[in-house]
Protein backbone atom coordinates (compact mmCIF):
# COMPACT_ATOMS: atom_id res chain seq x y z
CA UNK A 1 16.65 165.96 55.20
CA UNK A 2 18.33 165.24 58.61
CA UNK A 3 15.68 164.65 60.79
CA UNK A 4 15.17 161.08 62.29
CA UNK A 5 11.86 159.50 63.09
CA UNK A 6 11.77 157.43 66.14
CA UNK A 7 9.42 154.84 67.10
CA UNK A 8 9.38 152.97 70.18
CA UNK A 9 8.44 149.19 70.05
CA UNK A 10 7.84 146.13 72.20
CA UNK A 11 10.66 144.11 72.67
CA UNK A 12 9.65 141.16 70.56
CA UNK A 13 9.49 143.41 67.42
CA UNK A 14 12.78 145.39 68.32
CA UNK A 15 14.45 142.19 68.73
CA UNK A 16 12.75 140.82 65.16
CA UNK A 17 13.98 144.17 63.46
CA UNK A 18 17.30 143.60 64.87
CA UNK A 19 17.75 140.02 63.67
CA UNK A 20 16.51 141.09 59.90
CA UNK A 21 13.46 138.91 60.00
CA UNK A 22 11.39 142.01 60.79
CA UNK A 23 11.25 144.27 57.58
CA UNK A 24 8.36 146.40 58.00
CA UNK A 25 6.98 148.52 61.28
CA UNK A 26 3.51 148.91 60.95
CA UNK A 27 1.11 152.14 62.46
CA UNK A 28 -2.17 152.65 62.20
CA UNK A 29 -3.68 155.23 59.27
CA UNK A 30 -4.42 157.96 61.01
CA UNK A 31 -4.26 161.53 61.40
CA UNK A 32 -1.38 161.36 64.08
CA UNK A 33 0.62 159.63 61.84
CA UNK A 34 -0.38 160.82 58.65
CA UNK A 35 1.22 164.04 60.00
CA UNK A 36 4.66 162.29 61.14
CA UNK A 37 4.71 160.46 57.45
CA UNK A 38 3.36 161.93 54.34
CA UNK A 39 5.39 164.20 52.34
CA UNK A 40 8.10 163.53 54.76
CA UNK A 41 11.76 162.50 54.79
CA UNK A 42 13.91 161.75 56.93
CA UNK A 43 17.81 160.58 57.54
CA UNK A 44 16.92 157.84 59.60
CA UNK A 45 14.85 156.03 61.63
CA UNK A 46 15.33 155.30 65.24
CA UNK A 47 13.64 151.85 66.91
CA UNK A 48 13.65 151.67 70.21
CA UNK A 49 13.33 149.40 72.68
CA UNK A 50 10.20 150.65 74.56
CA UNK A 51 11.60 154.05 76.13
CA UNK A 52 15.30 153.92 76.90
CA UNK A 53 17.07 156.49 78.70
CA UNK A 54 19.05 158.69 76.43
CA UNK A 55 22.33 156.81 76.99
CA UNK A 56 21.47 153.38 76.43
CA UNK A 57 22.47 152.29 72.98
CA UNK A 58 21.83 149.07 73.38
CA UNK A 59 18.21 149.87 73.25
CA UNK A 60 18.36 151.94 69.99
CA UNK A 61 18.21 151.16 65.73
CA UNK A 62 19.57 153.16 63.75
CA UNK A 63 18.18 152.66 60.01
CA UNK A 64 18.32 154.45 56.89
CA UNK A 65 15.17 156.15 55.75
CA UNK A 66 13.59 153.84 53.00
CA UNK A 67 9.96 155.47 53.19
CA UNK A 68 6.63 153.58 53.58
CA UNK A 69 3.75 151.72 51.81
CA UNK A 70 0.17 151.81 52.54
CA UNK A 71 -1.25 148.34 53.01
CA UNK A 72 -4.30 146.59 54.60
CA UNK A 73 -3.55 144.00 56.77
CA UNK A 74 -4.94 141.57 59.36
CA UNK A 75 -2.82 141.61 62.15
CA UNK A 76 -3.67 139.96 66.21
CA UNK A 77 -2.42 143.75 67.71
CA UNK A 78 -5.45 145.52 65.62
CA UNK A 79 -8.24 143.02 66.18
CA UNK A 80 -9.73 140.55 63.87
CA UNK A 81 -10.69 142.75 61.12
CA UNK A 82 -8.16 144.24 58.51
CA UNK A 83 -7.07 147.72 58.66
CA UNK A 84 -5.08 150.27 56.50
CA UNK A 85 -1.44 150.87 57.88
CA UNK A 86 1.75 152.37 56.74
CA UNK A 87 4.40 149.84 56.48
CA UNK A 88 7.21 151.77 57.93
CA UNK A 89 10.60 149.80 55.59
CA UNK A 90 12.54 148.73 58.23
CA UNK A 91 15.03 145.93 56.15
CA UNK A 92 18.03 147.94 55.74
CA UNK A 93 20.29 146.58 58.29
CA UNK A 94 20.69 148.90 61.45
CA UNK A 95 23.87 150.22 62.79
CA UNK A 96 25.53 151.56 65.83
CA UNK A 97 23.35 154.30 67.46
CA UNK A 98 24.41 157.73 66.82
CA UNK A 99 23.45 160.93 68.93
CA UNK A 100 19.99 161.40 67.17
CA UNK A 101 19.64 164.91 65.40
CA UNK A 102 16.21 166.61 65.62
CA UNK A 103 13.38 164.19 65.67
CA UNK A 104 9.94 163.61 65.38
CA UNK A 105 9.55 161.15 68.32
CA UNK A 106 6.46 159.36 68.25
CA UNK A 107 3.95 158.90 71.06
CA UNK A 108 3.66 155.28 70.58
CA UNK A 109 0.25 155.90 69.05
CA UNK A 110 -1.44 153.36 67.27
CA UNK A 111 1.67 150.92 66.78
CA UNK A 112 1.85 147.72 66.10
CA UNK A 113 4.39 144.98 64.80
């Protein structure tokens, strides 16, 4: 343990994860991700607000690791049809950004809210 995984995100859904009425991040099932997520764990993961320069807190989540679930889902940012995702926990409440650690920073690949 120690790493952190961070995942940009729109500003809508940064804002909804911040406010608690966001709980879950949701990526596309994939090989890209299946790589970043299965048999993983990490400390933390790190939202951001799109991509923030390295000293702007303001932009960055900091949340405890809680794991993921598989789920298919309908959702406007995939299309009409429902596809399998992981849904990335995101409900325990964030707190003030640290100086991330190692990471496994995501391309912004596949995301959706």
């Amino acid at each position: 343990m120690g790493d952190n995984l961070t995942i940009p995100v729109n500003g809508v859904y940064f804002d909804q994860i911040k406010a608690g009425t966001k709980l879950e991040e949701y990526r596309l099932v994939k090989d890209s991700w299946t790589k970043r997520l299965v048999g993983r764990v990490y400390e933390h993961v790190i939202m951001t607000r799109g991509y923030p320069k390295a000293d702007d807190h303001a932009k960055r989540l900091v949340i405890p690791w809680r794991g993921y679930t598989v789920k298919t889902i309908t959702h406007p940012h995939f299309g009409p049809d429902p596809v399998e995702v992981f849904a990335i926990d995101v409900s325990a409440p964030p707190r003030a950004a640290i100086t991330p650690t190692p990471d496994t920073t995501t391309d912004g690949d596949g995301g959706a809210s």
